[in-house]
N, C-alpha and C. Protein backbone atom coordinates (compact mmCIF):
# COMPACT_ATOMS: atom_id res chain seq x y z
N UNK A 1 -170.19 -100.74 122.60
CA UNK A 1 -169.04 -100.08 123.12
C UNK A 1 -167.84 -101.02 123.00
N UNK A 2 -166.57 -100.43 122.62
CA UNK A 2 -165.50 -101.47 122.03
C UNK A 2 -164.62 -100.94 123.19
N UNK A 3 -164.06 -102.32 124.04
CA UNK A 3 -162.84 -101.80 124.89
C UNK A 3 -161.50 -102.43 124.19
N UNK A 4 -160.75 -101.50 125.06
CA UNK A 4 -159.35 -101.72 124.50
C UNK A 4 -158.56 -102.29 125.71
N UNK A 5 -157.92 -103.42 124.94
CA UNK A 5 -156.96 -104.23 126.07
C UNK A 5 -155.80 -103.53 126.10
N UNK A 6 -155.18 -103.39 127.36
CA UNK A 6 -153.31 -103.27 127.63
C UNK A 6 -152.76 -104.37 127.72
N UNK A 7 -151.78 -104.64 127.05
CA UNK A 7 -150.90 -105.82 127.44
C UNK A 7 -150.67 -106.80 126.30
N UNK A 8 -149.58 -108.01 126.07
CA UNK A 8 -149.46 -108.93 125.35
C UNK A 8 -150.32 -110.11 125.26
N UNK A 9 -150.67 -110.55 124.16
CA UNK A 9 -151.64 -111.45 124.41
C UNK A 9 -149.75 -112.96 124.50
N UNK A 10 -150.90 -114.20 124.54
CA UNK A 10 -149.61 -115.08 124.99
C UNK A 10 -149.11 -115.35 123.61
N UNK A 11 -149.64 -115.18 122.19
CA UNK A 11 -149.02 -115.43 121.16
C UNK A 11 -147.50 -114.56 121.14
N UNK A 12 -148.08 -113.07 121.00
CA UNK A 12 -147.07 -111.83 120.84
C UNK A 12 -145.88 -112.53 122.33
N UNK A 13 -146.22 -112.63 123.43
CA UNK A 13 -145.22 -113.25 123.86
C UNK A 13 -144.00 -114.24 123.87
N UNK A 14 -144.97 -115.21 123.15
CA UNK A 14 -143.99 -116.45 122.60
C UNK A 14 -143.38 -115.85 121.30
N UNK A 15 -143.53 -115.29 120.99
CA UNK A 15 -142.92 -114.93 119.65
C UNK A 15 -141.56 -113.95 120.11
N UNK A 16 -142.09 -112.67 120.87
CA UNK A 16 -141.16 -112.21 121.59
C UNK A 16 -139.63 -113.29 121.77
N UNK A 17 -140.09 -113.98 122.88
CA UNK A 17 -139.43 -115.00 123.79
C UNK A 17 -138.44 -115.60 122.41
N UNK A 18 -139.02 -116.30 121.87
CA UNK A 18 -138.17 -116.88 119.86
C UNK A 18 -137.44 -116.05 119.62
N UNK A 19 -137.66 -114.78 119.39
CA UNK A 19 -137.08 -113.89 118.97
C UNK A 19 -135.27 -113.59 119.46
N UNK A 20 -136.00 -112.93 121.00
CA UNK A 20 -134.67 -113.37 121.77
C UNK A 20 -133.59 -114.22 121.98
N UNK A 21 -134.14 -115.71 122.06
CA UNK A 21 -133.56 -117.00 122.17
C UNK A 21 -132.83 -116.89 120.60
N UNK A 22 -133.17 -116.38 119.96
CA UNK A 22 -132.45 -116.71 118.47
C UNK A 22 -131.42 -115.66 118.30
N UNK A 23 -131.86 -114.47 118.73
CA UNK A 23 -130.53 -113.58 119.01
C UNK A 23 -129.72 -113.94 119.57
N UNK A 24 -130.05 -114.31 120.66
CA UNK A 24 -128.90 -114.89 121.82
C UNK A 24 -127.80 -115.87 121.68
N UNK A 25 -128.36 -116.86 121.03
CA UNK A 25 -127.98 -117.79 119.72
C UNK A 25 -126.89 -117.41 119.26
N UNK A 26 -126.93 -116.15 118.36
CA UNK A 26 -125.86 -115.83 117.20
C UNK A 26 -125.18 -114.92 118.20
N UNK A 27 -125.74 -114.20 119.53
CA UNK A 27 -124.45 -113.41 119.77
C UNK A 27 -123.52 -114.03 120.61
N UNK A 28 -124.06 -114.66 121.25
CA UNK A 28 -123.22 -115.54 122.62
C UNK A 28 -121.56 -115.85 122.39
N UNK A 29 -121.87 -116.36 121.32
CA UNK A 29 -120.13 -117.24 120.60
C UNK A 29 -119.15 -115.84 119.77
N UNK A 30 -120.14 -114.69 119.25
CA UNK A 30 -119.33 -113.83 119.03
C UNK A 30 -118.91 -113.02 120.40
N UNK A 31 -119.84 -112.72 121.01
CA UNK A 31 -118.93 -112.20 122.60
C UNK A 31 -118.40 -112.88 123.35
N UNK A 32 -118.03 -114.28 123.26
CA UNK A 32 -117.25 -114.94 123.94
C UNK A 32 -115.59 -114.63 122.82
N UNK A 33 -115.66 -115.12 121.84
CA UNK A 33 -114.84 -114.53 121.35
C UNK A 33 -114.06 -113.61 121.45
N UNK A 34 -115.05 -112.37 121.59
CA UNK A 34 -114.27 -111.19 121.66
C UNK A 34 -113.65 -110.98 122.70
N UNK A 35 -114.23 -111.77 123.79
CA UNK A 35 -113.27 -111.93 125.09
C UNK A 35 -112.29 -112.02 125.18
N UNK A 36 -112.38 -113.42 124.61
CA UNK A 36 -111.10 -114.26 124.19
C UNK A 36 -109.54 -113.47 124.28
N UNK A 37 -110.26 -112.63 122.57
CA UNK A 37 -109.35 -112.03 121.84
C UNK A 37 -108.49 -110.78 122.79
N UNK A 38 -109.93 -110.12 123.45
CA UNK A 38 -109.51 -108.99 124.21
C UNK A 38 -108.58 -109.58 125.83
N UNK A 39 -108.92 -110.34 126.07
CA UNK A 39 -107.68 -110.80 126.97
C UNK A 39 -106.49 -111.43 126.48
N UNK A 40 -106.14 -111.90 125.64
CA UNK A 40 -105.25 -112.48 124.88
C UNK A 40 -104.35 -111.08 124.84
N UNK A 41 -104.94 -110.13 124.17
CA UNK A 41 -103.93 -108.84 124.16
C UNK A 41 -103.81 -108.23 124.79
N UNK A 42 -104.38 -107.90 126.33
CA UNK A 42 -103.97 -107.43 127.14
C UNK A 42 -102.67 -108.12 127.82
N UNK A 43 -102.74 -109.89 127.87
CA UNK A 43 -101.73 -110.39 128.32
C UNK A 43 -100.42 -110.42 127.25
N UNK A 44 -100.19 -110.59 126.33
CA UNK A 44 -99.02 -110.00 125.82
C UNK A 44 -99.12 -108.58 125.54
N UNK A 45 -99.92 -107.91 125.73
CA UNK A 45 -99.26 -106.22 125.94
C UNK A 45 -98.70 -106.05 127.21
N UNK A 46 -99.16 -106.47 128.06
CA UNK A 46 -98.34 -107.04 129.62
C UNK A 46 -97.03 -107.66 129.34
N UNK A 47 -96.94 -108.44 128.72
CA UNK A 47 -95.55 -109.14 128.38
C UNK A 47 -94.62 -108.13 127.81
N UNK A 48 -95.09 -107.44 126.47
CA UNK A 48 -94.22 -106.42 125.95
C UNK A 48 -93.92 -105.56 126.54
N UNK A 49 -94.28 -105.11 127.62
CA UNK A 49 -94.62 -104.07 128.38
C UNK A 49 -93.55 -104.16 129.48
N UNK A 50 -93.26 -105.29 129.86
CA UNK A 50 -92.30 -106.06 131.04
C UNK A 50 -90.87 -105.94 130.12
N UNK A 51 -90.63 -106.60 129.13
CA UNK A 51 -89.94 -106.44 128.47
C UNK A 51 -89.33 -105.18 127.94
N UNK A 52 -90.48 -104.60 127.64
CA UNK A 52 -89.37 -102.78 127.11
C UNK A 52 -89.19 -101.93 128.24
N UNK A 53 -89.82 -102.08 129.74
CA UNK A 53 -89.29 -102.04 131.06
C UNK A 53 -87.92 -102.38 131.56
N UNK A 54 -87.44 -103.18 130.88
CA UNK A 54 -86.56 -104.45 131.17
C UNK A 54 -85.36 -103.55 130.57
N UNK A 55 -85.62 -103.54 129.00
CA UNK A 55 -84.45 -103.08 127.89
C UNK A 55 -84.23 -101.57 128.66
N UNK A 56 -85.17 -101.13 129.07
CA UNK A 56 -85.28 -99.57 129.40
C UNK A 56 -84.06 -99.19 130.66
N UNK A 57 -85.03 -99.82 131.71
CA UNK A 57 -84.01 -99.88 132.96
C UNK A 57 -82.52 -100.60 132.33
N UNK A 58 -82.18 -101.42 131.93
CA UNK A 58 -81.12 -101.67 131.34
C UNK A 58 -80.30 -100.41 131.04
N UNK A 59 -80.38 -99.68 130.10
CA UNK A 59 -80.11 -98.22 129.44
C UNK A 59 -80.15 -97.50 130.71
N UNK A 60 -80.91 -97.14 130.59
CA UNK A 60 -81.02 -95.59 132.36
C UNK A 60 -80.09 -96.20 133.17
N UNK A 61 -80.02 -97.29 133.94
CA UNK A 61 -78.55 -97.83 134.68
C UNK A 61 -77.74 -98.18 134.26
N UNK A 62 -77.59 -98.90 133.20
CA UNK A 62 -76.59 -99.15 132.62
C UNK A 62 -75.60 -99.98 132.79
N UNK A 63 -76.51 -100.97 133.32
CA UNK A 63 -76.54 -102.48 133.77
C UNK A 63 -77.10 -103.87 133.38
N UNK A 64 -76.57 -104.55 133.62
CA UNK A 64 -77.80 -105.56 133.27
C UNK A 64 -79.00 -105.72 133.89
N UNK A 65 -80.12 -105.69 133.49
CA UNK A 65 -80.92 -106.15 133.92
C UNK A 65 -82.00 -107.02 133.46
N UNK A 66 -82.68 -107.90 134.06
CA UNK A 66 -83.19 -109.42 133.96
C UNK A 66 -84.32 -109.44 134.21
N UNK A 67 -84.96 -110.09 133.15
CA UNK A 67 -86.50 -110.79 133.26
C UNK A 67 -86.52 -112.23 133.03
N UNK A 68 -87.12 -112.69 134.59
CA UNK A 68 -86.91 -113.95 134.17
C UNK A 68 -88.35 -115.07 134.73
N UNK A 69 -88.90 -115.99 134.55
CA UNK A 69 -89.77 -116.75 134.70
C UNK A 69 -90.36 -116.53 136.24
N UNK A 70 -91.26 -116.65 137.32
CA UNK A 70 -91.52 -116.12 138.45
C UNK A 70 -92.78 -116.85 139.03
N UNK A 71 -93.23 -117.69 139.49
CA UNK A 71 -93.98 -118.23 140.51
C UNK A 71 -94.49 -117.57 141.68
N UNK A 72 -92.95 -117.05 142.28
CA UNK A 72 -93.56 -116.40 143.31
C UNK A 72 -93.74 -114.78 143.62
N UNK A 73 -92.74 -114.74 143.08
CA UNK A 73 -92.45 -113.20 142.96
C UNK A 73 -91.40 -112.65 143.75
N UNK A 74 -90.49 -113.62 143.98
CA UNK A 74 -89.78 -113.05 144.84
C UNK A 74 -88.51 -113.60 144.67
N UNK A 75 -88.16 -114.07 143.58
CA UNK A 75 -87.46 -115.07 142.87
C UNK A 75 -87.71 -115.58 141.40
N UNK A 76 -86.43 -116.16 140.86
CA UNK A 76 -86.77 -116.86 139.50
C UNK A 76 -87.05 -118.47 139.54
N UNK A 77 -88.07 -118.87 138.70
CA UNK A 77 -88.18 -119.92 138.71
C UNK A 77 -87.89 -121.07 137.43
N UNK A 78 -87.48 -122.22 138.01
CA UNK A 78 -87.81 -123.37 136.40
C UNK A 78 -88.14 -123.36 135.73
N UNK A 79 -89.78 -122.65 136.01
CA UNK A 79 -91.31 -122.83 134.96
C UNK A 79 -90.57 -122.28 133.67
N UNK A 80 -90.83 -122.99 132.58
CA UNK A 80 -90.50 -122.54 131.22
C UNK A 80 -91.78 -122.04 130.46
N UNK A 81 -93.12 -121.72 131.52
CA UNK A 81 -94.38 -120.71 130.66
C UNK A 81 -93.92 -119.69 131.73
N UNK A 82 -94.10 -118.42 130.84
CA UNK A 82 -94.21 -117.47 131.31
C UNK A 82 -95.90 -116.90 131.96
N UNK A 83 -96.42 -117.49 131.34
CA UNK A 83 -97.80 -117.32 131.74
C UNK A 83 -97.88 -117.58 133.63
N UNK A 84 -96.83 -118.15 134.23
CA UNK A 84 -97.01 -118.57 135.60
C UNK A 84 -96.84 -116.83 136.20
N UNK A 85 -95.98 -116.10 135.60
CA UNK A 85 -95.55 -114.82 136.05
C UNK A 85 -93.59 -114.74 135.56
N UNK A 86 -93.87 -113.46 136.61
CA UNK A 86 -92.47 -113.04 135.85
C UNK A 86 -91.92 -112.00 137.02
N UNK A 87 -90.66 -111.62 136.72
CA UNK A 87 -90.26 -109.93 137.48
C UNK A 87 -89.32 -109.80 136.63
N UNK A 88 -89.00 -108.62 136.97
CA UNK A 88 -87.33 -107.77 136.80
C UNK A 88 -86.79 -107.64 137.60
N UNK A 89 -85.00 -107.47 137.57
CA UNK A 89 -84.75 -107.38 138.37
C UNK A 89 -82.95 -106.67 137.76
N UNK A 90 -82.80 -105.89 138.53
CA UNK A 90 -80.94 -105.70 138.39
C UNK A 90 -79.78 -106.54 138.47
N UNK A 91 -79.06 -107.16 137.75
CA UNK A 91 -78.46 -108.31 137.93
C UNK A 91 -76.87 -107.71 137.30
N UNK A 92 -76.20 -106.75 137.58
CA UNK A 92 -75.04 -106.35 137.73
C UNK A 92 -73.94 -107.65 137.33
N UNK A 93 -73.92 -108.50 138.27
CA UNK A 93 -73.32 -110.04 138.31
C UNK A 93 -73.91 -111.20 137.45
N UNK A 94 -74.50 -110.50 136.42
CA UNK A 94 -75.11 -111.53 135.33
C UNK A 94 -75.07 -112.73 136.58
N UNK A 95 -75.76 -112.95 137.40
CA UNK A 95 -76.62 -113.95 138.49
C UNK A 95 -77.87 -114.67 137.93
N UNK A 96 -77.74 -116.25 138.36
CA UNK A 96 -79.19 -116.84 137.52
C UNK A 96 -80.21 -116.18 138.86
N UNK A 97 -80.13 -115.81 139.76
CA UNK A 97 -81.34 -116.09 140.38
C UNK A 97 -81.02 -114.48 140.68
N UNK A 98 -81.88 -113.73 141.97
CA UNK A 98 -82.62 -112.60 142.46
C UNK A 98 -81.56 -112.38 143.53
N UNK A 99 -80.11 -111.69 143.37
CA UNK A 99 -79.52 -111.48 144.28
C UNK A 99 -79.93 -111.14 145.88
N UNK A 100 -80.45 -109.91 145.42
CA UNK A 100 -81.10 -109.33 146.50
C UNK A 100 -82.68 -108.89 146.25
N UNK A 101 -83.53 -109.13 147.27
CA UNK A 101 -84.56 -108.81 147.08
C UNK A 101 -84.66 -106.57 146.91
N UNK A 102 -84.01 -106.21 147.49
CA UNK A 102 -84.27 -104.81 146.73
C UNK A 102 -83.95 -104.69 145.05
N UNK A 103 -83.19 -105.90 144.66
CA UNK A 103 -82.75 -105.43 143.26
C UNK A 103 -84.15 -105.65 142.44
N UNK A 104 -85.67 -106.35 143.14
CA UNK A 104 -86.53 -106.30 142.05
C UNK A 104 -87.19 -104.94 141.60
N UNK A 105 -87.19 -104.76 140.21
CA UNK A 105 -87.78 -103.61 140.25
C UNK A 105 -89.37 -103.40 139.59
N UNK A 106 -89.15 -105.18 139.52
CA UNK A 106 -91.38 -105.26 139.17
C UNK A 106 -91.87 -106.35 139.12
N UNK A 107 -92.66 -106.68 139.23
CA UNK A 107 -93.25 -108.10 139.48
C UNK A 107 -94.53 -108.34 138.53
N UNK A 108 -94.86 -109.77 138.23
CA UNK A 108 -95.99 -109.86 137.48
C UNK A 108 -96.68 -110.76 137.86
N UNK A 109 -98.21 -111.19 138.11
CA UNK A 109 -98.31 -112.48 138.56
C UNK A 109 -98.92 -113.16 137.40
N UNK A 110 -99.81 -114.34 137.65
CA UNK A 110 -99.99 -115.26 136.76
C UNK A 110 -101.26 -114.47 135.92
N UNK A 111 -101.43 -115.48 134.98
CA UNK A 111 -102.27 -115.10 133.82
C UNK A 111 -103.53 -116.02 134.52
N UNK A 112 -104.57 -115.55 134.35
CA UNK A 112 -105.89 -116.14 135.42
C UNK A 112 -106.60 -117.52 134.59
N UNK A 113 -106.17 -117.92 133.76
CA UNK A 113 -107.01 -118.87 132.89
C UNK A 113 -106.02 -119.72 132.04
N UNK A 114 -106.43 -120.64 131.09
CA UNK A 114 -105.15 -121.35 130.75
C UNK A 114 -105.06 -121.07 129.18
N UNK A 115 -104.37 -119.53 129.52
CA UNK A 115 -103.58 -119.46 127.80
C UNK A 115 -102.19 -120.01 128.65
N UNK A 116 -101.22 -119.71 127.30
CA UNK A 116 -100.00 -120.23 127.73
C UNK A 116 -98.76 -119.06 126.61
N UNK A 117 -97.77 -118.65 127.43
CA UNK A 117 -96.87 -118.00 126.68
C UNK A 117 -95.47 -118.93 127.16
N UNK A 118 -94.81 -118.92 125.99
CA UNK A 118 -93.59 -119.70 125.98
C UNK A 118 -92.60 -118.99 124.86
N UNK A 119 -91.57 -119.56 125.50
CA UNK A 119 -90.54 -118.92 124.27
C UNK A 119 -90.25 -119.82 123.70
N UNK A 120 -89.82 -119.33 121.98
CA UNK A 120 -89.05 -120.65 120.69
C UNK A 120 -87.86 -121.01 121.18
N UNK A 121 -87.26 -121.17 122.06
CA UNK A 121 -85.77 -121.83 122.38
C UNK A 121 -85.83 -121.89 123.95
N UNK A 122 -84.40 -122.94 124.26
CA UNK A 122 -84.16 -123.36 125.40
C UNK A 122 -83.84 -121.90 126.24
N UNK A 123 -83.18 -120.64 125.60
CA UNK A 123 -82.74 -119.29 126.35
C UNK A 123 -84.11 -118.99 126.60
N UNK A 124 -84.53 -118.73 126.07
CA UNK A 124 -86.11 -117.32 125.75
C UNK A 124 -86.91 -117.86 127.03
N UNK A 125 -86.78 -119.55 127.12
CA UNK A 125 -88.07 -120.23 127.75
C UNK A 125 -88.04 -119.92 129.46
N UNK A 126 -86.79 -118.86 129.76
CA UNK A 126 -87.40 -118.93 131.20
C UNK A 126 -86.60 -117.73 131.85
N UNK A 127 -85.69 -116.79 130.78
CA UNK A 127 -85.14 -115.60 131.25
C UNK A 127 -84.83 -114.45 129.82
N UNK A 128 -85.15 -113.23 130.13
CA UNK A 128 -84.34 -112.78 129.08
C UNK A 128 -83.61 -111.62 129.67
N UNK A 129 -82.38 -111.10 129.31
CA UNK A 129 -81.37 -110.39 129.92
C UNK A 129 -81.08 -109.39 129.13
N UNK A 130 -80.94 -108.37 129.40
CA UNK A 130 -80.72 -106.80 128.51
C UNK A 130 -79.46 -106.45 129.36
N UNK A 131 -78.18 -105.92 128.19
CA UNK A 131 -77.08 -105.57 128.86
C UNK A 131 -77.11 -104.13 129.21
N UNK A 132 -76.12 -103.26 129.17
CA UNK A 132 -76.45 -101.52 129.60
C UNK A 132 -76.55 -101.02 128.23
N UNK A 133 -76.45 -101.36 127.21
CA UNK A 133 -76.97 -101.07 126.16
C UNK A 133 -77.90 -101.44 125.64
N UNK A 134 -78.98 -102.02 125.88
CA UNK A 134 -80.45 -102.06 125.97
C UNK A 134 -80.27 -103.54 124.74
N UNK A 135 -79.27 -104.28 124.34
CA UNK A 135 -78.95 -105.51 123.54
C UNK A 135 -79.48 -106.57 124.31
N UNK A 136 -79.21 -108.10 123.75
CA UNK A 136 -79.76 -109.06 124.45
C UNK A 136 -77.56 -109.36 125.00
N UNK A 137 -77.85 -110.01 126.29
CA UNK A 137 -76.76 -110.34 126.83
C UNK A 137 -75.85 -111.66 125.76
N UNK A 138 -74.92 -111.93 125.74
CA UNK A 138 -74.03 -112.78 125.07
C UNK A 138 -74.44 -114.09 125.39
N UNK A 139 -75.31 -115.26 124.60
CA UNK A 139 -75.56 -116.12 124.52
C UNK A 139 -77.06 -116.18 124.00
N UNK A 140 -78.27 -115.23 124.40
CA UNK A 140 -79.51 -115.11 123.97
C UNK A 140 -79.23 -114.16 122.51
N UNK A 141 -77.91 -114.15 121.92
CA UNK A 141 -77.84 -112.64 120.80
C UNK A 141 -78.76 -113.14 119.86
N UNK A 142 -79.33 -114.38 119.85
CA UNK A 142 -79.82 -114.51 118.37
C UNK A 142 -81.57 -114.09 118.83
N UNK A 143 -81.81 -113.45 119.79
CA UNK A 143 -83.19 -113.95 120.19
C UNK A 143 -84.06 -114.53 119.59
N UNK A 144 -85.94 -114.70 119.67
CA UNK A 144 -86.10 -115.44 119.33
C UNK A 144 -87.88 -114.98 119.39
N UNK A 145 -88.84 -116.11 119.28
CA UNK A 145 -90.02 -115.65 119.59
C UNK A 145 -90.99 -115.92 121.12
N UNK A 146 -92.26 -115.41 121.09
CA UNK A 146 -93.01 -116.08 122.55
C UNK A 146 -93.87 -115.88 121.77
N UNK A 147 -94.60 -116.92 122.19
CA UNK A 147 -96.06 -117.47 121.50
C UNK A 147 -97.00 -117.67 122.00
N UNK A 148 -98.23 -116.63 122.44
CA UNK A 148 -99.24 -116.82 123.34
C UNK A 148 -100.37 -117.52 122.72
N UNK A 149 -100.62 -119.11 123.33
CA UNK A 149 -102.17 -119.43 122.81
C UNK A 149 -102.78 -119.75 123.65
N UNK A 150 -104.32 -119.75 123.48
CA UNK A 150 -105.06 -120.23 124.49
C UNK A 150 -105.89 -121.74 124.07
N UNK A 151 -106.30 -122.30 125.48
CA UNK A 151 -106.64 -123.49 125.16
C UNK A 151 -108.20 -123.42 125.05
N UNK A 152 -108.81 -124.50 124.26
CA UNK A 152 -108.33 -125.41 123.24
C UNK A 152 -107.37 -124.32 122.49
N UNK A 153 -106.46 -124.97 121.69
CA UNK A 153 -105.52 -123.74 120.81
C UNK A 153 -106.53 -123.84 119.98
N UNK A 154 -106.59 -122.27 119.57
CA UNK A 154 -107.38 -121.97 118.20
C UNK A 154 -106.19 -121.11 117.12
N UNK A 155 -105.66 -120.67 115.83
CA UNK A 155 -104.48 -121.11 115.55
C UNK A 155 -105.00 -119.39 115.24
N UNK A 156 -106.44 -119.36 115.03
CA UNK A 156 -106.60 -117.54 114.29
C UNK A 156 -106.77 -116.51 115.52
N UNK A 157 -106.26 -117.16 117.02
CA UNK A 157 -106.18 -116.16 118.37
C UNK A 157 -104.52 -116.32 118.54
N UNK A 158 -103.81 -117.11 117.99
CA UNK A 158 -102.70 -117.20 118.90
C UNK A 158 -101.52 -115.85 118.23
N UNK A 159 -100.88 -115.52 119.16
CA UNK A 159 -99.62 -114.11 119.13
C UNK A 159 -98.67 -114.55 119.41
N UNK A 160 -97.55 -113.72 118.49
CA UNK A 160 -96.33 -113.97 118.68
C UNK A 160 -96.15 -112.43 118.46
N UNK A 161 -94.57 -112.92 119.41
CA UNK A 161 -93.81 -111.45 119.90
C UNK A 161 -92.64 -111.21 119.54
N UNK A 162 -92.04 -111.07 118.71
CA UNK A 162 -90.76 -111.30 118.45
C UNK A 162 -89.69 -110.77 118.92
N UNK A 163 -88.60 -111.15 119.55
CA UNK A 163 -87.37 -110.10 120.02
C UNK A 163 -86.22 -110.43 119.13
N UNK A 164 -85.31 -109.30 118.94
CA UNK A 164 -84.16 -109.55 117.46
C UNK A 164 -83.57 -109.35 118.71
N UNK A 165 -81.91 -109.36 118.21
CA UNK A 165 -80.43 -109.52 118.62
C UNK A 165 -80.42 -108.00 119.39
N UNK A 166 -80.70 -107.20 118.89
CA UNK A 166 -80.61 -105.89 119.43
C UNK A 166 -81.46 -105.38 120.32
N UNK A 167 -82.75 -106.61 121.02
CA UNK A 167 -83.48 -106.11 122.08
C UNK A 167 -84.60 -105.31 121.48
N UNK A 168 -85.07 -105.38 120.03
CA UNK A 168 -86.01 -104.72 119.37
C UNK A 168 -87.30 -105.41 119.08
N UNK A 169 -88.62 -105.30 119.79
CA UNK A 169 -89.71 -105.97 119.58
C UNK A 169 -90.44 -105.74 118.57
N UNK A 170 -91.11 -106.64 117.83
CA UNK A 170 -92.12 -106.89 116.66
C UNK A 170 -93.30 -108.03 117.16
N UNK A 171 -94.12 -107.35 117.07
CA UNK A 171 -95.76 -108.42 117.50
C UNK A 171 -96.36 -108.90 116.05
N UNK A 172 -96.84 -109.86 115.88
CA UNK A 172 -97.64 -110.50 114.41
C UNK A 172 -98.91 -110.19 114.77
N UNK A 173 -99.48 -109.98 114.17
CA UNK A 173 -101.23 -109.55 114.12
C UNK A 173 -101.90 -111.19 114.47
N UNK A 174 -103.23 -111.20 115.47
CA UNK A 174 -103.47 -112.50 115.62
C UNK A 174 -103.70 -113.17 114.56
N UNK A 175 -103.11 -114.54 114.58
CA UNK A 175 -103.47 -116.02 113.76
C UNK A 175 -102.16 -115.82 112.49
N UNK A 176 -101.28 -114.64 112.36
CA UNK A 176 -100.07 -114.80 111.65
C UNK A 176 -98.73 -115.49 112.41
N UNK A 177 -98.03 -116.34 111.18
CA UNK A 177 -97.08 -117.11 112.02
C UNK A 177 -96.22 -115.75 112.60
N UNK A 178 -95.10 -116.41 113.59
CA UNK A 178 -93.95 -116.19 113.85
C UNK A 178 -92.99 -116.07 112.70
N UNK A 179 -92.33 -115.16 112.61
CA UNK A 179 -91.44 -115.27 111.47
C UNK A 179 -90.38 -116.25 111.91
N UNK A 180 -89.49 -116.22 110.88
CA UNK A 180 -88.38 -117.86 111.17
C UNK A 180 -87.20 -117.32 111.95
N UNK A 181 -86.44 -117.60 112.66
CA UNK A 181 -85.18 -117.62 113.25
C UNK A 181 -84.27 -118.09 112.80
């Protein structure tokens, strides 16, 4: 009489077990990656997003209004990464700072990990200003780029955002330069 076993013997197990461990292997570094990548663009679609908010409300009031660097949120700050945060705000009196706290009309907070967004010039790096015609205000006219990378920098994740003279955005596909200014 021949019986029949249920179950793995310990070879078919260890082999199993190899099997896995070697998959795991090759996928680990591609789904970390894709992480990467997929937060990387959520945070400058957040950025662009603040920005054509910005140009927008500008137009509909028909005012100036200001995006500028933000720590706390309740105010503008020094920080020249934008990655610390940001707001908007109505700035009628082309004002460096947050006249009144009703004039904010959005807030952003920090980016949770250490990419970093910065702007190509001394203007870009810590405000940008839309007049009532949805333009960049008189002194930022030439605008310029922001450049999100994450650390270690890897050069085929990093984004750029571009803003022209007229308040008009262009994004580069990841790991393409910035065009020139």
């Amino acid at each position: 009489m021949k019986t029949q076993s249920s179950g793995l013997t310990l070879l078919e197990t260890m082999v199993v077990i190899g099997l896995a461990a070697i998959l795991a292997t090759i996928a680990i570094p591609s789904f970390v990656r894709f992480m990467t990548e997929n937060r990387m663009a959520s945070e400058m679609n957040s950025f662009e997003t603040a920005l054509m908010l910005a140009r927008s409300e500008a137009i509909k009031r028909g005012e100036e209004v200001t995006l500028c660097t933000s720590t706390s949120g309740t105010g503008c700050s020094t920080s020249s990464s934008w990655n610390a945060g940001w707001l908007i705000f109505t700035n009628p009196q082309n004002e460096s700072d947050v006249p009144d706290p009703a004039d904010i009309i959005r807030t952003h907070g920090s980016f949770s990990n250490t990419d970093t967004l910065v702007g190509s010039n001394t203007t870009l790096n810590q405000v940008v200003s839309f007049t009532g015609l949805g333009i960049l205000v008189p002194g930022e006219l030439t605008g310029g780029n922001f450049n999100l990378e994450t650390q270690p920098v890897d050069n085929s994740l990093t984004r750029c955002l571009t803003i022209g003279p007229g308040g008009q955005l262009a994004a580069s596909e990841p790991g393409q330069p910035c065009p020139a200014e």
